[in-house]
N, C-alpha and C. Protein backbone atom coordinates (compact mmCIF):
# COMPACT_ATOMS: atom_id res chain seq x y z
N UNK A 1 -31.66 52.76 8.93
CA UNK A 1 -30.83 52.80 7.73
C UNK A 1 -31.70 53.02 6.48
N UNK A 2 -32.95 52.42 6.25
CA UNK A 2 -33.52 52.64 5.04
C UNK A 2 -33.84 54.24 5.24
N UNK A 3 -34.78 54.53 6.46
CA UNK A 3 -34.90 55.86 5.89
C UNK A 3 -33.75 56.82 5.87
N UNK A 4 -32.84 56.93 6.40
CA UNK A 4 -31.59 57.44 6.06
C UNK A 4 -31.07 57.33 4.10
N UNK A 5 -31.29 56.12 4.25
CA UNK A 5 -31.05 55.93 2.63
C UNK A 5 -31.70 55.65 1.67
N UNK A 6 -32.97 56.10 1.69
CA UNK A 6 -34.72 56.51 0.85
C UNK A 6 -34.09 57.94 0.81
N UNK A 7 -33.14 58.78 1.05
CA UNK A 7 -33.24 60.09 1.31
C UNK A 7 -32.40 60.80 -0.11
N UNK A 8 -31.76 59.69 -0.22
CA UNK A 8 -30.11 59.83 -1.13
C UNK A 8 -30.46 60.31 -2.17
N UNK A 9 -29.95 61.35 -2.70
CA UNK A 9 -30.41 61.76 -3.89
C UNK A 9 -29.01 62.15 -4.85
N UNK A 10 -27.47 61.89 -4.56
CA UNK A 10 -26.42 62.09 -5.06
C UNK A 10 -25.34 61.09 -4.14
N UNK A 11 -24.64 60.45 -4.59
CA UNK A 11 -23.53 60.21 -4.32
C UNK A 11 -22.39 60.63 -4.68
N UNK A 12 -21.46 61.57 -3.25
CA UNK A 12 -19.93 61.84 -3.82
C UNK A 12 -18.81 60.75 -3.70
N UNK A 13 -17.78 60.97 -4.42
CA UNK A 13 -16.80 59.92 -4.26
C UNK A 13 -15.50 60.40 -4.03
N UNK A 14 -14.95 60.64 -3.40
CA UNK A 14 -13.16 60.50 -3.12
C UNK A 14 -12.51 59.87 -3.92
N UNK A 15 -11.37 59.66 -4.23
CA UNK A 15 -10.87 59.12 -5.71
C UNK A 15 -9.61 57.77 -5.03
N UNK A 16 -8.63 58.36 -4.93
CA UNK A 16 -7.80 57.40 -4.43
C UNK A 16 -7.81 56.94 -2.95
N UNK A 17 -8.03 55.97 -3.33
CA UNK A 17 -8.83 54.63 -1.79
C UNK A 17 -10.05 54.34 -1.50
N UNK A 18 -11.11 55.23 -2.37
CA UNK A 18 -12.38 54.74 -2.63
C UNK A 18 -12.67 53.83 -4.02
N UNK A 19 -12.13 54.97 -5.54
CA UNK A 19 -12.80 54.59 -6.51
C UNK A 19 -11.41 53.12 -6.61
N UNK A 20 -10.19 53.61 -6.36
CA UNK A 20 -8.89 53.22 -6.30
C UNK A 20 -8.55 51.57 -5.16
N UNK A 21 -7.28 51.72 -5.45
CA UNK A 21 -6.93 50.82 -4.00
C UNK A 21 -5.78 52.06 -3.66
N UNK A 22 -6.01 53.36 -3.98
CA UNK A 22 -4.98 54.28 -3.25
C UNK A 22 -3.75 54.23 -3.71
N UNK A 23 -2.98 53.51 -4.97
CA UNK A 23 -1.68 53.45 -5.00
C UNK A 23 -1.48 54.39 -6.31
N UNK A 24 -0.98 54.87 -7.00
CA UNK A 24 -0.38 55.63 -8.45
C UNK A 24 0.50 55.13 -8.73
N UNK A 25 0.44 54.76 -9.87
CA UNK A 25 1.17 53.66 -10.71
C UNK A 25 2.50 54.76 -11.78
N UNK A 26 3.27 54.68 -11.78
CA UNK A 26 3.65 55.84 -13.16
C UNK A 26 4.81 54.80 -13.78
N UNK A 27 4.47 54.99 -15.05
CA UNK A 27 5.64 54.18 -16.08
C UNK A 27 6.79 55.24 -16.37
N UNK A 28 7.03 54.62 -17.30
CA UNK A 28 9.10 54.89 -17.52
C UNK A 28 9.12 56.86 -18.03
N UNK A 29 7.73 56.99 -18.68
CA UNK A 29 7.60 58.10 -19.12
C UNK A 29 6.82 58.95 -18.12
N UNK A 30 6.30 58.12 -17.13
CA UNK A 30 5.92 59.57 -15.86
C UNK A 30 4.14 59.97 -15.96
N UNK A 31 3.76 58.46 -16.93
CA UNK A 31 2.39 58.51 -17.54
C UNK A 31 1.90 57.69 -16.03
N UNK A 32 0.76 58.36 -15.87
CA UNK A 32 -0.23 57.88 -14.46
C UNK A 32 -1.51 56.95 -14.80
N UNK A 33 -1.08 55.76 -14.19
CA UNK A 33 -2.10 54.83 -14.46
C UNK A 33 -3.18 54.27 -12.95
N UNK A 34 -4.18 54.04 -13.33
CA UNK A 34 -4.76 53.87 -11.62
C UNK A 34 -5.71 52.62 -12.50
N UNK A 35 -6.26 52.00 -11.41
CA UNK A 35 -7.12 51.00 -11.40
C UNK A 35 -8.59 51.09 -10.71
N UNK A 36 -9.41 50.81 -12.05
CA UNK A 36 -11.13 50.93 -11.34
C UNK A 36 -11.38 49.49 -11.40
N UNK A 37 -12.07 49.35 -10.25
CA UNK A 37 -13.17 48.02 -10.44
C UNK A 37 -14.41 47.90 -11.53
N UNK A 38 -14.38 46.98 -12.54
CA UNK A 38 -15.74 47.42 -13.53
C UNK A 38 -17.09 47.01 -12.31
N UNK A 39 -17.32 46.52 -11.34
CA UNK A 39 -18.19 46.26 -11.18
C UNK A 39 -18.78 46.97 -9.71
N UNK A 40 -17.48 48.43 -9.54
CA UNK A 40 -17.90 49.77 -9.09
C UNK A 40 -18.64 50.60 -10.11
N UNK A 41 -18.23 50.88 -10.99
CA UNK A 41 -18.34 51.09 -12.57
C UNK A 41 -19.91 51.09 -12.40
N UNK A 42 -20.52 49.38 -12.77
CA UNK A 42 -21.64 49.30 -12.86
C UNK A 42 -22.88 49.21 -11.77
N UNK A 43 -22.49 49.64 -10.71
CA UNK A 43 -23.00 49.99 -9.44
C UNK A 43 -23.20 51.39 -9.52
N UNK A 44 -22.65 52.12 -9.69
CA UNK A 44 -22.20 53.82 -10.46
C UNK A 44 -23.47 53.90 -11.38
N UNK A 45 -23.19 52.94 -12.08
CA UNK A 45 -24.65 53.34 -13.48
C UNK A 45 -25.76 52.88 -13.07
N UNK A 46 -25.93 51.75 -11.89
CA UNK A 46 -27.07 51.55 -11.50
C UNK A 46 -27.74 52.51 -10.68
N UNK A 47 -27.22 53.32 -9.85
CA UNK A 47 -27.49 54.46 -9.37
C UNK A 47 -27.85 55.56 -9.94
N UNK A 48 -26.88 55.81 -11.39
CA UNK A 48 -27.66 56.56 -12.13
C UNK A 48 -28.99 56.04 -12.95
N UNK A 49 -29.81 54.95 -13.23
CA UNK A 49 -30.76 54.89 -13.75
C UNK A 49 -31.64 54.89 -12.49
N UNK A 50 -31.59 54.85 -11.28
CA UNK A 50 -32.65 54.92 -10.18
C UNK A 50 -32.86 56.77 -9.81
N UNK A 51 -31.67 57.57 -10.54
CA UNK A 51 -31.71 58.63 -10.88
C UNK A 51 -30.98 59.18 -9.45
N UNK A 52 -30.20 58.93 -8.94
CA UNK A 52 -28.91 58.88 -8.21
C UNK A 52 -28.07 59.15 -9.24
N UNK A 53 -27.88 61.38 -8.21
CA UNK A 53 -26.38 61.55 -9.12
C UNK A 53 -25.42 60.76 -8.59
N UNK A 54 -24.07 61.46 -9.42
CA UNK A 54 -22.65 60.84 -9.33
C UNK A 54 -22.16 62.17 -9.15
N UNK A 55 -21.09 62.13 -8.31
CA UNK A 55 -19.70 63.16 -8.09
C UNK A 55 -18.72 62.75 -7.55
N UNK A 56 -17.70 63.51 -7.82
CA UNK A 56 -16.47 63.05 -7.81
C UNK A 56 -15.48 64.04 -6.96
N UNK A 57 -15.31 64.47 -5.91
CA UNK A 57 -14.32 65.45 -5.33
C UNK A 57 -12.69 64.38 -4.43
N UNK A 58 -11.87 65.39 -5.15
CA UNK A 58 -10.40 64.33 -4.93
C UNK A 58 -9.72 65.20 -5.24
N UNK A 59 -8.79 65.28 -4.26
CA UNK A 59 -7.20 65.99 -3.96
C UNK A 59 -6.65 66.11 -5.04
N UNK A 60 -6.18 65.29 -6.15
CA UNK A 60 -5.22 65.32 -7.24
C UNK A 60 -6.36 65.76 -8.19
N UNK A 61 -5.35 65.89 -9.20
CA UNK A 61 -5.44 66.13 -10.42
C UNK A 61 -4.77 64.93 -11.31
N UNK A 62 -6.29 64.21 -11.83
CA UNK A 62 -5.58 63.44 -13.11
C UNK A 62 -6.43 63.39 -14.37
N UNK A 63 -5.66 63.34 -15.01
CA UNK A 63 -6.51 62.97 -16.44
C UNK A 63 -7.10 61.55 -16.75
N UNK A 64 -6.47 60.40 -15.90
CA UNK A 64 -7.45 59.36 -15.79
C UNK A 64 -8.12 59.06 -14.89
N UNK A 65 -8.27 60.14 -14.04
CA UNK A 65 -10.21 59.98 -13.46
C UNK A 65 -11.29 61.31 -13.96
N UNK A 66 -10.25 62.04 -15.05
CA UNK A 66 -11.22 62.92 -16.20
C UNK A 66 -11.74 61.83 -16.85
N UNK A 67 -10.72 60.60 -17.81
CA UNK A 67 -11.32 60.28 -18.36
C UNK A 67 -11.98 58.77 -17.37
N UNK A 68 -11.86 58.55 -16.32
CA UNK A 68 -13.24 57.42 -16.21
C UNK A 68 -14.51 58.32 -15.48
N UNK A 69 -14.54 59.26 -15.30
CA UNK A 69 -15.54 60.15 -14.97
C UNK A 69 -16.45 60.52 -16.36
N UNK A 70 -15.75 60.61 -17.71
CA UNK A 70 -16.20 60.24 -18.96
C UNK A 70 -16.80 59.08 -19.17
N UNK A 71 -16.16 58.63 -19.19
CA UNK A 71 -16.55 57.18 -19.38
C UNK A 71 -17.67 56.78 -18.57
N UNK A 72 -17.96 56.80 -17.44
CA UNK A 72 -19.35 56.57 -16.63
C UNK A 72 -20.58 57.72 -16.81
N UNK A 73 -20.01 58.52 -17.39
CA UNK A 73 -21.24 59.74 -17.53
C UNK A 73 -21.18 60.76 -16.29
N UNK A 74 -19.90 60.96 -15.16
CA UNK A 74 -19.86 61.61 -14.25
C UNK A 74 -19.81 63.05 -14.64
N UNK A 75 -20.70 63.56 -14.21
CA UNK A 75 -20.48 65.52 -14.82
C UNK A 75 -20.69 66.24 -13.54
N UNK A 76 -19.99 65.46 -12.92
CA UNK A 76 -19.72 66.39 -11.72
C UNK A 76 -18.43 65.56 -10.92
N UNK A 77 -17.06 66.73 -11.13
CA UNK A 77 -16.13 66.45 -11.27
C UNK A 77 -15.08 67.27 -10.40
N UNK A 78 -14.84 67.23 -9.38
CA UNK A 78 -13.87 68.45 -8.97
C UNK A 78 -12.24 67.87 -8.73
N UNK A 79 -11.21 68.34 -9.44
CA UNK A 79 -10.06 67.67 -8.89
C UNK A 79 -9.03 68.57 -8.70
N UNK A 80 -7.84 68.42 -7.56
CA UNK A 80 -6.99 68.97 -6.93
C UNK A 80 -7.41 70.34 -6.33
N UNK A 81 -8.56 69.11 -5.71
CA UNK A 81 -9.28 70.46 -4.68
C UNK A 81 -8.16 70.25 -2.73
N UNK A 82 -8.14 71.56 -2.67
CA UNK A 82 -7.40 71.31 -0.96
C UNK A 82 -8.54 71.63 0.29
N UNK A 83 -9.89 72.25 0.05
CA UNK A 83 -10.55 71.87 0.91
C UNK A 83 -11.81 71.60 0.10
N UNK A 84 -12.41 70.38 0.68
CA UNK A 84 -13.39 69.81 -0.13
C UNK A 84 -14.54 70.34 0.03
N UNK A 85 -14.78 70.95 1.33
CA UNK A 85 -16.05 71.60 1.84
C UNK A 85 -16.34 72.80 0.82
N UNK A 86 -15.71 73.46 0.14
CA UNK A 86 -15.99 74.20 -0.93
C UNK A 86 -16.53 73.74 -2.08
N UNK A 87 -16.40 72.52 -2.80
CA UNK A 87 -17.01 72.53 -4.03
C UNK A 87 -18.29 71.28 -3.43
N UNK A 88 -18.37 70.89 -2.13
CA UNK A 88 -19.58 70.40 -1.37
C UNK A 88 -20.67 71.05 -1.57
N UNK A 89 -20.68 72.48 -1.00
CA UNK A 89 -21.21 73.41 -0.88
C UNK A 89 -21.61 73.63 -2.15
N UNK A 90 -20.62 73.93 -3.22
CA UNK A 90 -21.50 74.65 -4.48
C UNK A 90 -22.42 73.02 -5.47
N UNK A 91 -21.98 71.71 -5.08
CA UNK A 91 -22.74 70.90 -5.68
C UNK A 91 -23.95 71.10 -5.03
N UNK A 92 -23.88 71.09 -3.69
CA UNK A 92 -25.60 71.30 -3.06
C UNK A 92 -26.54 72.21 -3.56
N UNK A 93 -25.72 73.84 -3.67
CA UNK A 93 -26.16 74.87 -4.03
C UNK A 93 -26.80 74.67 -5.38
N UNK A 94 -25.74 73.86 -6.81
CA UNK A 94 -25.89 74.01 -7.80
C UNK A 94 -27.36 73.08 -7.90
N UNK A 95 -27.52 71.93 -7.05
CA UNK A 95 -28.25 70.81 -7.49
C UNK A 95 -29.98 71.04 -6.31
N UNK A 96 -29.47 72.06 -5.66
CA UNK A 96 -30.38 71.99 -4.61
C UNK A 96 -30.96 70.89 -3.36
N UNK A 97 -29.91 70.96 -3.31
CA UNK A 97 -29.83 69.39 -2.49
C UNK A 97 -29.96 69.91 -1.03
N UNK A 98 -29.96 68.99 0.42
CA UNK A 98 -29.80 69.67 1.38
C UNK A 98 -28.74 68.20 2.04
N UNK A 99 -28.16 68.51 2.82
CA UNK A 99 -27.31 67.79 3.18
C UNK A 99 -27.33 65.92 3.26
N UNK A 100 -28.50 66.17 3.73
CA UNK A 100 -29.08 64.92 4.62
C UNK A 100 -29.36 63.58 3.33
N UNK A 101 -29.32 64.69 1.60
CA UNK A 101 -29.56 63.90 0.31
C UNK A 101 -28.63 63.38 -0.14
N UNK A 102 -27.37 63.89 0.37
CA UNK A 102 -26.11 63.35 0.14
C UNK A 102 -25.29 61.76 0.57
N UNK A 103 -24.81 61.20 0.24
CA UNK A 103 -24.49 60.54 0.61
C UNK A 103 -22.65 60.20 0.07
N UNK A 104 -21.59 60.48 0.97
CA UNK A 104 -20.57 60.45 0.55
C UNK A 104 -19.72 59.34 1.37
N UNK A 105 -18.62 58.94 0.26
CA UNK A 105 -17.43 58.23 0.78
C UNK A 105 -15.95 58.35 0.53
N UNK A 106 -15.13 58.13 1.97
CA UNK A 106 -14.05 58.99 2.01
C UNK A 106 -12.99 58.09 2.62
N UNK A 107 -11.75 58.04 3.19
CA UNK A 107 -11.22 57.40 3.37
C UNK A 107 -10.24 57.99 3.96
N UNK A 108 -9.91 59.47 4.13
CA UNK A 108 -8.96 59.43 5.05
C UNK A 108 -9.16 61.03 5.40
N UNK A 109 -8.77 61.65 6.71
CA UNK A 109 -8.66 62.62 7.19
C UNK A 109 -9.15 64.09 6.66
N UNK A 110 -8.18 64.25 5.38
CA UNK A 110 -9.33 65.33 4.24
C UNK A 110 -10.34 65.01 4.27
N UNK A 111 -11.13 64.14 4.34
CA UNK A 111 -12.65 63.58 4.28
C UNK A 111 -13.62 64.02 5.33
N UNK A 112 -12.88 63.88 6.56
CA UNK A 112 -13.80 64.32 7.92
C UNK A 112 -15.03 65.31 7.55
N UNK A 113 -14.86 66.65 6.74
CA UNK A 113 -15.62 67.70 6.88
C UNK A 113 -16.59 67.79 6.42
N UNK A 114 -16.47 66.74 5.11
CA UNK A 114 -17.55 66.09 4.48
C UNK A 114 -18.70 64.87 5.39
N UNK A 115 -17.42 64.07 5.33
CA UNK A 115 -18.09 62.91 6.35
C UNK A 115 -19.02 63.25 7.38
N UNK A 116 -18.83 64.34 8.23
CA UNK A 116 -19.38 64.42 9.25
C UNK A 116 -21.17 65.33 9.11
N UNK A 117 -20.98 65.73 7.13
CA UNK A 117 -21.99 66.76 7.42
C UNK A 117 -23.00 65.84 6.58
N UNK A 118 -22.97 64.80 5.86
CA UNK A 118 -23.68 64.06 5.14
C UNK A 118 -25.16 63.21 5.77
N UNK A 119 -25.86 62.99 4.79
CA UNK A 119 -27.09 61.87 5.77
C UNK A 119 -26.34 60.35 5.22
N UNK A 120 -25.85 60.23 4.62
CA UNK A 120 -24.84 58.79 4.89
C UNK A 120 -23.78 58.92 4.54
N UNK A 121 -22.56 58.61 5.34
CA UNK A 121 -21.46 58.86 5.05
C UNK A 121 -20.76 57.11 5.51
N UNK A 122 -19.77 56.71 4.13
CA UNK A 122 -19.94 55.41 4.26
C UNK A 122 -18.00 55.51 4.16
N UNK A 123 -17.23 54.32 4.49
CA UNK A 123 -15.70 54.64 4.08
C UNK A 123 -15.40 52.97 3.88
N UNK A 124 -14.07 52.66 3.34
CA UNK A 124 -13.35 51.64 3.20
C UNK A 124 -12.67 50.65 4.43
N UNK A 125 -13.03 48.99 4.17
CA UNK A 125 -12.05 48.08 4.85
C UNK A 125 -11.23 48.71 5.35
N UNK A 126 -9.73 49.75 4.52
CA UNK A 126 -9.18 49.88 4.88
C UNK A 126 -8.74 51.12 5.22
N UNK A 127 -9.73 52.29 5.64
CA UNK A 127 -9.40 53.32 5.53
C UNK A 127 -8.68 53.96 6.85
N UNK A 128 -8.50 55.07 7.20
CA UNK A 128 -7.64 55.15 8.43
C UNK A 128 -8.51 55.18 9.25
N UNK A 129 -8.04 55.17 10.69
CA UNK A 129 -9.03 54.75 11.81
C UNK A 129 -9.34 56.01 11.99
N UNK A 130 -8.86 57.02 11.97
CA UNK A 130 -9.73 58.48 12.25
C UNK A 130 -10.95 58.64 11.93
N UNK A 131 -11.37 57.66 10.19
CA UNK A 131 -12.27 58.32 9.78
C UNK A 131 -13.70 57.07 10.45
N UNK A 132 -13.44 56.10 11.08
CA UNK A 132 -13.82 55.02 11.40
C UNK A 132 -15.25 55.80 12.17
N UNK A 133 -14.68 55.90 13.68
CA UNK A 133 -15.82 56.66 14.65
C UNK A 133 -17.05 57.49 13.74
N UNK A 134 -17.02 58.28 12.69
CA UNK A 134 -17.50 59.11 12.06
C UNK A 134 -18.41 58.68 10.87
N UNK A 135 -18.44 57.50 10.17
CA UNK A 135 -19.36 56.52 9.39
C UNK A 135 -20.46 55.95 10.10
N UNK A 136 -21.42 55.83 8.92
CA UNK A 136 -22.45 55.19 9.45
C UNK A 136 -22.19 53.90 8.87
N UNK A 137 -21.36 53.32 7.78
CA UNK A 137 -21.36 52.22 7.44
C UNK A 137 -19.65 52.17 7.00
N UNK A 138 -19.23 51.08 7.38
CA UNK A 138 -17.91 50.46 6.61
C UNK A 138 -17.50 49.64 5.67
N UNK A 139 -17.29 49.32 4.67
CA UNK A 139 -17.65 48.14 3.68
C UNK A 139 -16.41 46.68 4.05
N UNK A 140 -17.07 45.45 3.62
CA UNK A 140 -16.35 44.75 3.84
C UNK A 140 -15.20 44.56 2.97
N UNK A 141 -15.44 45.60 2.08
CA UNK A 141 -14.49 45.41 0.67
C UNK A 141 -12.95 46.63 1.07
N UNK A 142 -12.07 46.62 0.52
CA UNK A 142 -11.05 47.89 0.79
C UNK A 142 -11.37 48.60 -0.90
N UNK A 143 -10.58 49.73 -0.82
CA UNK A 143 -11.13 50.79 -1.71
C UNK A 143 -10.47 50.01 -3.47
N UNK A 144 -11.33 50.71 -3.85
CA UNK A 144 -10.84 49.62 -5.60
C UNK A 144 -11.16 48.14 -5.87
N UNK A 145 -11.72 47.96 -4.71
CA UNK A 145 -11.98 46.45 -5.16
C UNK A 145 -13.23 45.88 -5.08
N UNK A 146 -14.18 46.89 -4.98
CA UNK A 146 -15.95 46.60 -5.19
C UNK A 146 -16.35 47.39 -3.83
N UNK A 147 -15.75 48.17 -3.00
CA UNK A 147 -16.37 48.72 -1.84
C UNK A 147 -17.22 49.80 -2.54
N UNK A 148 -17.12 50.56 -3.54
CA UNK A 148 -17.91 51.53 -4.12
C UNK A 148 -19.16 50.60 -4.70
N UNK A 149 -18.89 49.16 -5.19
CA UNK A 149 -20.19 48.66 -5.30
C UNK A 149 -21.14 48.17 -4.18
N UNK A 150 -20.25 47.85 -3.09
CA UNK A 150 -20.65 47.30 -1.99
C UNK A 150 -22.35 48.81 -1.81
N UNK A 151 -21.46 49.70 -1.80
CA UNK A 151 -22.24 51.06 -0.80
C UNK A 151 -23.74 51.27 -2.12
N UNK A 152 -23.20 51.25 -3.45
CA UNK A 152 -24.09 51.53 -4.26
C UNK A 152 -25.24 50.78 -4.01
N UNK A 153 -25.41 49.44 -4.05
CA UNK A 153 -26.09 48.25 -3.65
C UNK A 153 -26.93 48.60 -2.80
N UNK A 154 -26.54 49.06 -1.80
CA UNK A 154 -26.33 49.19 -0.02
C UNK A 154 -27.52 50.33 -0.43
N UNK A 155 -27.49 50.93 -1.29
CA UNK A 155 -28.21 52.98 -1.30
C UNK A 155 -29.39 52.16 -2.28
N UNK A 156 -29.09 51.41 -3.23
CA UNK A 156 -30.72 50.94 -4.30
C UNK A 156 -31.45 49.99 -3.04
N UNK A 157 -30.82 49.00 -2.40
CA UNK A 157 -32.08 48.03 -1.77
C UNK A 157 -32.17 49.03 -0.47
N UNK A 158 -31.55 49.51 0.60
CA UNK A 158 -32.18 50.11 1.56
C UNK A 158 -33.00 51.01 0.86
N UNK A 159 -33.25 51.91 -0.20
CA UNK A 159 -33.48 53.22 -0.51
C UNK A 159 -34.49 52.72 -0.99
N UNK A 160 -35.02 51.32 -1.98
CA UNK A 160 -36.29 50.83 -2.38
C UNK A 160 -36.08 51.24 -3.94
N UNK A 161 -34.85 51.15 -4.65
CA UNK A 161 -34.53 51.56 -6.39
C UNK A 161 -34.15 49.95 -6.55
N UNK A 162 -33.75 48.97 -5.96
CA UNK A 162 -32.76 47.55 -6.40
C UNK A 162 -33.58 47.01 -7.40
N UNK A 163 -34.98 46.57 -7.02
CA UNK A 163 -36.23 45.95 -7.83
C UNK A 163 -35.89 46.59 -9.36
N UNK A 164 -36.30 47.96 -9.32
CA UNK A 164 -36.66 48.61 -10.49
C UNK A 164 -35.49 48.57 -11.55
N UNK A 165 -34.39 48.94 -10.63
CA UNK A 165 -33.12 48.79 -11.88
C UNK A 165 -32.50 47.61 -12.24
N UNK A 166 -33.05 46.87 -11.56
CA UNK A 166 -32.08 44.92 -11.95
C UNK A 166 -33.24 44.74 -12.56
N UNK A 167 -34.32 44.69 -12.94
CA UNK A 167 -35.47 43.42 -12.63
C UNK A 167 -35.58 42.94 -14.27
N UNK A 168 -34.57 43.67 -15.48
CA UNK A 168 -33.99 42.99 -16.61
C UNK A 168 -33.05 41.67 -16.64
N UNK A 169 -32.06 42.30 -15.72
CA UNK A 169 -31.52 40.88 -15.16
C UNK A 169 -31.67 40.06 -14.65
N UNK A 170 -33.42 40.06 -13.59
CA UNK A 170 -33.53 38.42 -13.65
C UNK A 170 -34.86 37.92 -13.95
N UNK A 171 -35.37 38.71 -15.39
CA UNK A 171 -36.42 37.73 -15.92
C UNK A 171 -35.63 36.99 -16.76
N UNK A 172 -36.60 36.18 -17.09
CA UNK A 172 -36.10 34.44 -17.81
C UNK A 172 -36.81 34.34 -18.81
């Protein structure tokens, strides 16, 4: 597992049932509300100061995971994509990455093509059992509720970044 995840040099994310708990909320006016964990959030930014990108590829289209993809500094963003293996491909291409640097999480069936080509491919408590066989790791958390911090964690101490990016938080 460490050297698998010493390798990571980007993390992608799936949106609803990873960053999410998968549900879409819409009020009286048809306005779309979703729910992040802040302390996926800051697992997200800890990755980015160990210099672990962020990306984001997900089926829909919303304007509030434009704007928490803002909000975290995500600039790599693809949404109401129908096959994901396409904008996979051009993040690798764009970033020069090779597969094995990747590390993605997914949660249901659209996910497989990804899942299967990654050097860690990690999914949710509760994700469907298809995508189960095909992970190298499962989190004890379900999606939206710290499993994206669970994996972040999981990529700084196996990978050898945890020391360097906490070690503000626990001098005294």
């Amino acid at each position: 597992m460490q050297e698998r995840l010493g390798k990571i040099r980007l993390l992608l994310l799936d949106v609803d049932g990873i960053m999410t708990d998968g549900r879409i909320v819409y009020d009286n006016n048809g306005i779309e509300t979703k729910s992040f964990d802040v302390k996926d959030g800051h697992g997200l930014k800890l990755l980015q100061r160990a210099g672990i990108r962020i990306g984001i590829i997900t089926g829909r289209q919303s304007e509030v995971v434009a704007f928490r993809a803002r909000e975290l500094a995500i600039d790599i963003l693809y949404q109401g994509v129908k096959d994901k293996l396409v904008p996979f491909r051009e993040i690798l291409d764009n970033l020069g990455l090779g597969e094995e640097e990747v590390a993605y999480m997914g949660d249901d069936v659209v996910d497989l093509p990804i899942l299967r080509r990654v050097g860690f491919a990690a999914t949710v408590a509760d994700a469907v059992p298809e995508v189960l066989p095909l992970v190298h790791y499962v989190t004890g958390k379900k999606g939206g509720r710290g499993a994206v911090r669970e994996v972040c964690d999981l990529i700084l101490k196996e990978g050898g970044h945890w020391e360097g990016v906490t070690a503000r938080y626990f001098q005294g």
